[in-house]
Protein backbone atom coordinates (compact mmCIF):
# COMPACT_ATOMS: atom_id res chain seq x y z
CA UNK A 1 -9.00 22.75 -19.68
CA UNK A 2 -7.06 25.53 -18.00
CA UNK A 3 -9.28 25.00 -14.66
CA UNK A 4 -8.48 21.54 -14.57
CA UNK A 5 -5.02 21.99 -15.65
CA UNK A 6 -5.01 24.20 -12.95
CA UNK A 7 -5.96 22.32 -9.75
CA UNK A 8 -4.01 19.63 -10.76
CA UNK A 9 -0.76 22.04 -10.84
CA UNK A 10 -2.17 23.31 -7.28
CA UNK A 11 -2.61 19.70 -5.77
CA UNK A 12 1.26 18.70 -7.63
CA UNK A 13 2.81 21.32 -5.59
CA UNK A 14 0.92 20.28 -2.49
CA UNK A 15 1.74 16.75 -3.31
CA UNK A 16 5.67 18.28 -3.79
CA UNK A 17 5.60 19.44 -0.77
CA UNK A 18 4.30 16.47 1.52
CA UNK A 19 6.72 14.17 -0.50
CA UNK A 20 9.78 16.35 0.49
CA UNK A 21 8.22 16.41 4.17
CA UNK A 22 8.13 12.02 4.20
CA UNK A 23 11.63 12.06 2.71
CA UNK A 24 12.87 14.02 5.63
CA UNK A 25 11.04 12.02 8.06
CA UNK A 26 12.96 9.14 6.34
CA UNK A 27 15.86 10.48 6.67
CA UNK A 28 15.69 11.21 10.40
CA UNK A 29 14.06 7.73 11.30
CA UNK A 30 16.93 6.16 9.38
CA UNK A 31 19.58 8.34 11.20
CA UNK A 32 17.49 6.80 14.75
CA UNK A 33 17.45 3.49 13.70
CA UNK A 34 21.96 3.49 12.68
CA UNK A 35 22.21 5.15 16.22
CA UNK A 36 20.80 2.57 17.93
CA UNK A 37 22.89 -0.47 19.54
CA UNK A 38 22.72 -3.76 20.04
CA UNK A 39 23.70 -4.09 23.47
CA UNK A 40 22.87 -0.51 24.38
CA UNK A 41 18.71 -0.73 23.14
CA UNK A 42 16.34 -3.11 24.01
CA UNK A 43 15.19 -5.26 21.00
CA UNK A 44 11.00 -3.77 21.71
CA UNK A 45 12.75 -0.05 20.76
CA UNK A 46 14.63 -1.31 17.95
CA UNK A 47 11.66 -3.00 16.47
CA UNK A 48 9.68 -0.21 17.10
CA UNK A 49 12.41 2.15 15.23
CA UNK A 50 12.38 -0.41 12.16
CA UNK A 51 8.72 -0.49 11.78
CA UNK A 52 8.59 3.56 11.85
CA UNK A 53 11.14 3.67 9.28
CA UNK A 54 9.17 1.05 7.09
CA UNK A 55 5.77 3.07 7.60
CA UNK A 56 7.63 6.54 6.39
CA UNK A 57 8.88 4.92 3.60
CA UNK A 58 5.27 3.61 2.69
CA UNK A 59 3.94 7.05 3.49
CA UNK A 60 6.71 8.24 1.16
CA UNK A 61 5.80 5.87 -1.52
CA UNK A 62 1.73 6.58 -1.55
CA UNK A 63 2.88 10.60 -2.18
CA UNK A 64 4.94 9.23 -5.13
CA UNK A 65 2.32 7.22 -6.38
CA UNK A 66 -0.05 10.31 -6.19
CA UNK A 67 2.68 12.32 -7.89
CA UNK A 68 2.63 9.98 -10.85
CA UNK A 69 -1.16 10.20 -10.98
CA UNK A 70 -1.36 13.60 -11.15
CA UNK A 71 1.48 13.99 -13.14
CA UNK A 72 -0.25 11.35 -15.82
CA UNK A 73 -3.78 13.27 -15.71
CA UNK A 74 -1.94 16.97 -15.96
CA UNK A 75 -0.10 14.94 -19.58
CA UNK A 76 -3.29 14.05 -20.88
CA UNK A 77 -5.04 17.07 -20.07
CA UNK A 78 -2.01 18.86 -22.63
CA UNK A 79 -3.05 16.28 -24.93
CA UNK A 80 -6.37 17.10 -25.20
């Protein structure tokens, strides 16, 4: 149990980590996308700018889903 237990504290922190690194990105591709203008930017780098933001935001959604995992497997490894 405690090997187990373990790991899956090692891989939560990991998993911590890359989470806080996608909601950064978020934040910054968010921040790009506001600063852009209508009549400034074409419409290509505005589209482009949208569809980064909506792949960091499914990036950041997979390392939450993984959180939850792990989070679930290090609960019933207590329970054992």
């Amino acid at each position: 149990m405690d090997d187990k237990y373990l790991i899956l504290s090692l891989a939560k922190r990991e998993i911590e980590k890359k989470l806080e690194r996608a909601q950064a990105d978020i934040k910054k591709k968010s921040e790009k996308l506001r600063q852009l203008d209508v009549f400034r930017d074409s419409k290509a780098r505005r589209r482009n700018a949208r569809i980064a933001l909506t792949c960091a935001c499914e990036e950041r959604d997979r390392w939450e889903r993984r959180l939850e995992i792990v989070n679930k497997w290090m609960e019933e490894i207590k329970n054992e």
